[in-house]
Protein backbone atom coordinates (compact mmCIF):
# COMPACT_ATOMS: atom_id res chain seq x y z
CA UNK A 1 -12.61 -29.45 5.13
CA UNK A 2 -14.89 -27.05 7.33
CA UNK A 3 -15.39 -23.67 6.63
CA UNK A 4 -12.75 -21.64 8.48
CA UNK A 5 -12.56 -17.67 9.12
CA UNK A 6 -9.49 -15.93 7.55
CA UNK A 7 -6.72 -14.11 8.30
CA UNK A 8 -5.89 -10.38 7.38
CA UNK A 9 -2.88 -12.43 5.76
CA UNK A 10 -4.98 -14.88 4.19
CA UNK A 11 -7.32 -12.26 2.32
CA UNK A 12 -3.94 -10.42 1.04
CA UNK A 13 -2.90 -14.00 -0.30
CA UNK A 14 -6.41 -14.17 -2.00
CA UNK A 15 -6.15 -10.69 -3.34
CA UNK A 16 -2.94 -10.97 -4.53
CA UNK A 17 -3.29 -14.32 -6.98
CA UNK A 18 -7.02 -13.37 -7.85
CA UNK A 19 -4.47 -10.29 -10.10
CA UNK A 20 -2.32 -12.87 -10.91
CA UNK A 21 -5.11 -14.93 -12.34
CA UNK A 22 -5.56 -18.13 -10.44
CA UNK A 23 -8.74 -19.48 -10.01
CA UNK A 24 -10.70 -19.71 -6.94
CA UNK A 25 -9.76 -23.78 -6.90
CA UNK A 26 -5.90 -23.06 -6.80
CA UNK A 27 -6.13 -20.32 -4.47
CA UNK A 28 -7.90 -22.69 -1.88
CA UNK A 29 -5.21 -25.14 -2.64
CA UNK A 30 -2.90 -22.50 -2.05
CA UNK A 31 -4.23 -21.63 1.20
CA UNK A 32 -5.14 -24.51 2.43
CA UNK A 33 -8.94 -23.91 2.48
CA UNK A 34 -12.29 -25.71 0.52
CA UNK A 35 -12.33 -24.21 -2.37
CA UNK A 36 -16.15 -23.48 -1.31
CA UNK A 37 -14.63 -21.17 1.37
CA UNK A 38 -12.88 -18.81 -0.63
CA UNK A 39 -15.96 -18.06 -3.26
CA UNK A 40 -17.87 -17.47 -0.04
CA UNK A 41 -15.24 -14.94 1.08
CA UNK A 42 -15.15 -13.55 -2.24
CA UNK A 43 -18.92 -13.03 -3.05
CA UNK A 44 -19.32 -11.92 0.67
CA UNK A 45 -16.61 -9.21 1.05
CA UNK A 46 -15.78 -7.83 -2.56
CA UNK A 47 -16.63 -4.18 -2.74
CA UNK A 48 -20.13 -3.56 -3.76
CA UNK A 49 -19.12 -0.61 -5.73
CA UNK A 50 -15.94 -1.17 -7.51
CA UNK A 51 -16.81 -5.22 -7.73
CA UNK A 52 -13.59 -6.11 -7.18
CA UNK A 53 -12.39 -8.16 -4.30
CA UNK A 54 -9.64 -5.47 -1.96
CA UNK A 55 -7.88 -7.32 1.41
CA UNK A 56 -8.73 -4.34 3.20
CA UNK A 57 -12.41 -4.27 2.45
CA UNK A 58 -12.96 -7.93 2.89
CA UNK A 59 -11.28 -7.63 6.03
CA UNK A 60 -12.88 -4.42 6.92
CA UNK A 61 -16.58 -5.77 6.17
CA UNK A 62 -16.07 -9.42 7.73
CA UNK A 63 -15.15 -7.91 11.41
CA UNK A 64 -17.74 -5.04 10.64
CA UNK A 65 -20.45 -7.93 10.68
CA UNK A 66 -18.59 -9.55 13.59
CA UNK A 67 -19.00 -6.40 15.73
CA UNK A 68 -22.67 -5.65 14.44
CA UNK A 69 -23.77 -4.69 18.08
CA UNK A 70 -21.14 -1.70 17.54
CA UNK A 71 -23.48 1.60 17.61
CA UNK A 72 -22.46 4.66 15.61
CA UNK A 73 -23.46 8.51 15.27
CA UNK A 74 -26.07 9.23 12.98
CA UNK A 75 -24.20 11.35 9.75
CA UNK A 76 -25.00 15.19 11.17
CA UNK A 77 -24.41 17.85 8.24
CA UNK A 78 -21.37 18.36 10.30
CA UNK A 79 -19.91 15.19 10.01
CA UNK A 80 -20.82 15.20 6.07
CA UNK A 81 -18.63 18.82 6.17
CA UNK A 82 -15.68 16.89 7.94
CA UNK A 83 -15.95 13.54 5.11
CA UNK A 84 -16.17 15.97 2.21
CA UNK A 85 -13.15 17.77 3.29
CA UNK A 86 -11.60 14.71 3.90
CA UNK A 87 -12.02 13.12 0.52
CA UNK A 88 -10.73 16.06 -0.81
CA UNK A 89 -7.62 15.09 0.31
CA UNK A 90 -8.08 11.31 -0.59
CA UNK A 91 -8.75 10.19 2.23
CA UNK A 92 -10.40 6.35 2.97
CA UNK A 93 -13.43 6.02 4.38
CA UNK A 94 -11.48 3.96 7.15
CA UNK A 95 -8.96 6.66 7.68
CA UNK A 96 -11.66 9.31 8.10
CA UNK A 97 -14.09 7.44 10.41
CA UNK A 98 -10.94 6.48 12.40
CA UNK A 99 -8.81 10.08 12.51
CA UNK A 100 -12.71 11.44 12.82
CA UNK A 101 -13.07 10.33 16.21
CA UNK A 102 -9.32 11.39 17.25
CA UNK A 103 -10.10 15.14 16.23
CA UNK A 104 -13.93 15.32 17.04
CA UNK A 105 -14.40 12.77 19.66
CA UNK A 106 -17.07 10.92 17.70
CA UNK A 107 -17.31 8.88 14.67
CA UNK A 108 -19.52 7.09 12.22
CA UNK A 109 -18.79 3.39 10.36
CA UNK A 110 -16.61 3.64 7.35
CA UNK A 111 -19.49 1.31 5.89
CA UNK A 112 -21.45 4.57 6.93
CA UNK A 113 -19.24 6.86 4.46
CA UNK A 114 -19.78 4.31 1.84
CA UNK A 115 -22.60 3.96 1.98
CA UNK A 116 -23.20 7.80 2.19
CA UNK A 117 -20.58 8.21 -1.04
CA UNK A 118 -22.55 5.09 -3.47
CA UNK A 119 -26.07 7.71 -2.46
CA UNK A 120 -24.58 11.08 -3.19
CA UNK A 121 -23.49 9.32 -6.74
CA UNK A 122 -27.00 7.79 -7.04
CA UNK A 123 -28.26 11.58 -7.03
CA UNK A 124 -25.63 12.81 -9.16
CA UNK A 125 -22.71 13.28 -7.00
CA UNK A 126 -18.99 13.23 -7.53
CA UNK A 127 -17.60 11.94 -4.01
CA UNK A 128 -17.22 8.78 -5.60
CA UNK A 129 -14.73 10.02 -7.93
CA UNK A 130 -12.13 10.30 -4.80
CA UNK A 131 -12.30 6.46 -4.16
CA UNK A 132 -9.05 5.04 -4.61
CA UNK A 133 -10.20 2.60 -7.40
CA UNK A 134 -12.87 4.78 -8.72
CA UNK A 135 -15.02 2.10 -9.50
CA UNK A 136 -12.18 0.81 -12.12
CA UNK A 137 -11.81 -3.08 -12.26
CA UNK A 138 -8.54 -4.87 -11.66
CA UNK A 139 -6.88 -6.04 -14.78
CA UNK A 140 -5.66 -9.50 -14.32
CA UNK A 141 -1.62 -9.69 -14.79
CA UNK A 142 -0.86 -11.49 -17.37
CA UNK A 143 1.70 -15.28 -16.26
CA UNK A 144 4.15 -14.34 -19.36
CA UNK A 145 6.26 -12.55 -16.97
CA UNK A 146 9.59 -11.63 -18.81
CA UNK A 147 12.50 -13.04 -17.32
CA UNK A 148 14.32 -11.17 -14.29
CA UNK A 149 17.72 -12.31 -14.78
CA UNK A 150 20.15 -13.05 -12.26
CA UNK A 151 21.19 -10.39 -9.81
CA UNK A 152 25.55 -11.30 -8.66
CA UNK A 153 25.63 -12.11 -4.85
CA UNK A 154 22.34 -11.01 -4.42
CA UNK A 155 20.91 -11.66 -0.42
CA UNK A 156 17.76 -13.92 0.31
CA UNK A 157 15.30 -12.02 2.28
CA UNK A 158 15.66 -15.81 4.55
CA UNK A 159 18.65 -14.46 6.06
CA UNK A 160 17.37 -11.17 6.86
CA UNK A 161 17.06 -10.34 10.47
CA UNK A 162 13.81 -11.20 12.03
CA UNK A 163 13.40 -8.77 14.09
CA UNK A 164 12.21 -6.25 10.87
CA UNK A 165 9.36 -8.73 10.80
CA UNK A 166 8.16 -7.53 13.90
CA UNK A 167 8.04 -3.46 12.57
CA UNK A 168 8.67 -2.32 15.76
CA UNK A 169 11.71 -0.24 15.03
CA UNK A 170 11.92 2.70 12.28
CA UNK A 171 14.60 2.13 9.28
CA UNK A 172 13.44 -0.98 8.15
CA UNK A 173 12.93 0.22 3.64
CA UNK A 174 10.75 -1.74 1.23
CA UNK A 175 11.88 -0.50 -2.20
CA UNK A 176 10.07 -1.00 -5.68
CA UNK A 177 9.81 1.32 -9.26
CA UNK A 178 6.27 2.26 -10.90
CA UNK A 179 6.98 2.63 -14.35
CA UNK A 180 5.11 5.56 -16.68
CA UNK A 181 3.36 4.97 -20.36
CA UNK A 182 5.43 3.21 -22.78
CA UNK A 183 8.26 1.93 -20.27
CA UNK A 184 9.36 5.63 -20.21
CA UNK A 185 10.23 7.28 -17.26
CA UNK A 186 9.69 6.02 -13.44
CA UNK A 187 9.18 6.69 -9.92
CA UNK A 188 11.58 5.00 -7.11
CA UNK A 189 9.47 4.55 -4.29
CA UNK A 190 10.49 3.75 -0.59
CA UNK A 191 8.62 2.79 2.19
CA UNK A 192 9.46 2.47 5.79
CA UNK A 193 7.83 -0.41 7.46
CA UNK A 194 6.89 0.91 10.64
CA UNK A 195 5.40 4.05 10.11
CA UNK A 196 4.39 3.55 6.79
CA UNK A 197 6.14 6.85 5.85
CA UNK A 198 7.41 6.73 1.96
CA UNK A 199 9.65 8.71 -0.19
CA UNK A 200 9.30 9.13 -3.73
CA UNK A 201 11.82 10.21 -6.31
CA UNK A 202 11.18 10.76 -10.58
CA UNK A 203 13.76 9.42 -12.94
CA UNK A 204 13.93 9.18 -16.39
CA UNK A 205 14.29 5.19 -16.96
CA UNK A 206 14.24 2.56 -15.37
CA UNK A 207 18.25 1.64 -15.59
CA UNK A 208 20.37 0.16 -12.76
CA UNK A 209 22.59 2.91 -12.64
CA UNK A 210 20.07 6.04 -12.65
CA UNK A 211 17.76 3.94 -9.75
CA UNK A 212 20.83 3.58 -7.54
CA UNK A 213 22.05 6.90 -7.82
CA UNK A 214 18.36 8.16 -6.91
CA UNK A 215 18.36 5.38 -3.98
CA UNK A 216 21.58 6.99 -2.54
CA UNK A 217 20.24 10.61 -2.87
CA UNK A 218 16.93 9.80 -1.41
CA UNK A 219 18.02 7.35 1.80
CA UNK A 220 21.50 9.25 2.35
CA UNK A 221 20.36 11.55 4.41
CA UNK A 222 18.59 9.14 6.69
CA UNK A 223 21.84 7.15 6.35
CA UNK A 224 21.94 6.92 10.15
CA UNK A 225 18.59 5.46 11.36
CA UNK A 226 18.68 2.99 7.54
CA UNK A 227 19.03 -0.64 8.83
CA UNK A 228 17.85 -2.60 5.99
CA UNK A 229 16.07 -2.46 2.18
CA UNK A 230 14.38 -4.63 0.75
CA UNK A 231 13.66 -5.54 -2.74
CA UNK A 232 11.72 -7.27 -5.48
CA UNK A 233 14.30 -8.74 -8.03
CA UNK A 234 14.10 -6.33 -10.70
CA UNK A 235 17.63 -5.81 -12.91
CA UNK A 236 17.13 -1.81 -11.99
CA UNK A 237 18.50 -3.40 -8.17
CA UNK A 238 21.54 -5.05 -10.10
CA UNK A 239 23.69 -2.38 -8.57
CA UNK A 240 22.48 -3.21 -4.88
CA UNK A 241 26.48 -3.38 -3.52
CA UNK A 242 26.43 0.21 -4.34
CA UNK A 243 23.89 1.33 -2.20
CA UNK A 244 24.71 -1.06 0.70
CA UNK A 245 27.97 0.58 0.79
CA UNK A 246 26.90 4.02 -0.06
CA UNK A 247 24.57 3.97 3.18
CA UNK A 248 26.23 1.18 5.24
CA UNK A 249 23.35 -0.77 5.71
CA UNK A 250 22.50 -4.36 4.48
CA UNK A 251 20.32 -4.88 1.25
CA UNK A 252 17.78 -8.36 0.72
CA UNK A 253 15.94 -9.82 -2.17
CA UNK A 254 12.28 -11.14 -1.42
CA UNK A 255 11.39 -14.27 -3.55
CA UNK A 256 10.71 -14.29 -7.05
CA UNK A 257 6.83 -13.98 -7.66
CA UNK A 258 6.13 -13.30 -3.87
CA UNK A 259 4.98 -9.91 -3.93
CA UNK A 260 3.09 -10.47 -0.25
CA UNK A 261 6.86 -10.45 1.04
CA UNK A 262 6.77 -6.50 0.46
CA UNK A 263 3.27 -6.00 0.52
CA UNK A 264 3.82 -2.67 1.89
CA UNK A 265 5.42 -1.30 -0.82
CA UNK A 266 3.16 -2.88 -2.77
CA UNK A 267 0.20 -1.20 -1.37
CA UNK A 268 1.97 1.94 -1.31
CA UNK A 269 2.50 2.00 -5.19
CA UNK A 270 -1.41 1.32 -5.64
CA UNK A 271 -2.01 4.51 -3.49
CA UNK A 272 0.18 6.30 -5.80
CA UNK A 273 -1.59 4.60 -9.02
CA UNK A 274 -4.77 6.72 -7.56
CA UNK A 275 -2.94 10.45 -8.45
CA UNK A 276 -0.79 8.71 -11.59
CA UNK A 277 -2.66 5.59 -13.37
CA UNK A 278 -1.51 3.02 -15.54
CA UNK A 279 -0.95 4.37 -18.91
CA UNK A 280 0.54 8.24 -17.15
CA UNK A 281 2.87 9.86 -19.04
CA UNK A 282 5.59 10.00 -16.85
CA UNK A 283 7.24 13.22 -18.83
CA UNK A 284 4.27 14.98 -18.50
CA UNK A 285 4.77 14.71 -14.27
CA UNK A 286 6.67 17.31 -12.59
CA UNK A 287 8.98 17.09 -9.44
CA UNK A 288 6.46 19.46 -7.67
CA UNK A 289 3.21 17.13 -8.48
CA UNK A 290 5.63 14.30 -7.10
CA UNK A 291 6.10 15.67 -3.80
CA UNK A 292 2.59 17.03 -3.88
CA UNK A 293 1.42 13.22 -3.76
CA UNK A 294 4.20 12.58 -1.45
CA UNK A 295 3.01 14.72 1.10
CA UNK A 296 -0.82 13.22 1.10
CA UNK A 297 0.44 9.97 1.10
CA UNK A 298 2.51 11.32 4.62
CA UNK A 299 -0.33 13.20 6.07
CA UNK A 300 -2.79 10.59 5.91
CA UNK A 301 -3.78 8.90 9.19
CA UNK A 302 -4.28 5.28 9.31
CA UNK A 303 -5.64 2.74 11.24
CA UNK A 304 -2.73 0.26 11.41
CA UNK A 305 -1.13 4.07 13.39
CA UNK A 306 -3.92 4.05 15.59
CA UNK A 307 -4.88 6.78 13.14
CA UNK A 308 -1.69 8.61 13.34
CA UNK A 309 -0.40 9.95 10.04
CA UNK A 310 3.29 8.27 8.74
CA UNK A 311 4.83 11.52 8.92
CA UNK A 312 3.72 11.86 12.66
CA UNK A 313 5.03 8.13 13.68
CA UNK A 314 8.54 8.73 11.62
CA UNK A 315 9.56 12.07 12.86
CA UNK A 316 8.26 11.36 16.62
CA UNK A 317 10.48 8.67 16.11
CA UNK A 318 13.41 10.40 14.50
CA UNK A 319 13.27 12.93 17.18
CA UNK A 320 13.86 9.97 19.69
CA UNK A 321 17.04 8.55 17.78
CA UNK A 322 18.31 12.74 18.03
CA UNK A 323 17.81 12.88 21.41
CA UNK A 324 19.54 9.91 22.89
């Protein structure tokens, strides 16, 4: 089988079972790849500083060397001013080269910022510290997943409509928890698929009835423009009639151990594991510091937005709906 160059989907595949544990043999299996193919990938595009292997970053790096004749502005002690200000508010270094040359009309290589951050912590620094893995290694999950149960008439994500594939239209929700230390306390997070923009909502277990009532409270108001919600198939969603009928909109169940089938809201709850990691004591968090990390998570361009922040793609587009 002949070496082949991957997908963004492919690398989220790889990223996903390498925390699930499967070896580098299975995953090419998986994939349908020689198995010498995905160490290559690995030991070529895993993150020289946290040395873990991130989707984004491979991704990032591999079409980085692609586009090596791509020429960039030398870092200026104003363009170090604009990255410092801009990690201060968590920013990536993709999201800051990218919403760099929106505001300033010139930019450098996120490689550049890296590269830029991993020196100013040779020498001391503390940049470093507002990387969103902060140089912490993945733990591997373990396969002794506890059982899910069964959901009652519970709706395949198969016969969802396929145009919220395409995330063209707003009102399309991913929904998951994040749970705090202990199993007590949790977060209900939604996500909406085409402009990223996600909601965020404390409650104090994870039981069906408390995570529907804060599903109703937190989508009601955007009742009109919901469409459709999707979930992993968590009991806490046993109660999913409820909310369909609460917001008149349709509610689907991804597969069972196929996280990549909301990997937005996936990636969204790692972005929120960078304000509250695992092991956060959930009664400790206020309502305030929620919407405080709520916000950032908003206001953050990115480059899928053509650097756009979520909040500027959802309410441009909620504006739209209004008007018509």
């Amino acid at each position: 089988m002949k070496y082949k160059q991957l997908t963004l989907k492919e690398r989220y595949h790889i990223s996903t079972l390498l925390k699930k544990g499967w070896s580098q043999k299975e995953i090419a299996s998986s994939i349908g790849v020689h198995p010498s193919t995905i160490c290559r990938e690995i030991q070529r595009n895993k993150d020289d500083i946290d040395k873990v292997y991130s989707y984004e970053f491979a991704h990032s790096s591999a079409r980085n060397r692609q586009n090596s004749k791509a020429k960039y502005t030398v870092i200026t002690s104003k363009i170090k001013t604009y990255i410092k200000s801009k990690l201060k508010e968590d920013w990536s270094q993709e999201q800051i080269a990218g919403r760099m040359k929106r505001d300033k009309g010139f930019t450098v290589c996120h490689e550049t910022i890296y590269r830029y951050i991993y020196y100013n912590k040779l020498r001391g620094g503390r940049l470093y510290k507002h990387l969103r893995h902060k140089n912490k290694k993945y733990h591997n999950r373990s396969n002794n997943y506890q059982s899910r149960g069964i959901i009652i008439d519970r709706i395949s994500i198969d016969k969802r409509p396929k145009v919220v594939d395409k995330k063209n239209r707003i009102g399309d929700f991913e929904i998951d928890t994040v749970i705090g230390l202990n199993h007590i306390g949790a977060l209900v997070t939604i996500v909406d698929r085409k402009s990223k923009y996600a909601i965020i909502k404390k409650v104090s277990s994870k039981k069906a009835d408390e995570v529907t009532k804060a599903l109703i409270e937190m989508l009601y108001p955007l009742r009109n423009i919901t469409k459709t919600i999707t979930s992993d198939n968590g009991k806490e969603f046993a109660y999913h009639k409820q909310v369909s009928e609460a917001l008149s909109t349709s509610f689907y169940f991804a597969h069972p151990y196929s996280s990549w089938e909301r990997g937005l809201n996936e990636h969204t709850n790692g972005l929120i594991r960078q304000y509250l990691p695992k092991k956060t004591d959930f009664t400790q968090i206020s309502k305030e510091e929620i919407t405080t990390i709520q916000d950032k998570l908003n206001h953050r361009p990115r480059k899928i937005l053509n650097y756009r922040t979520p909040f500027e793609v959802f309410f441009t587009e909620v504006a739209k709906k209004l008007a018509a």
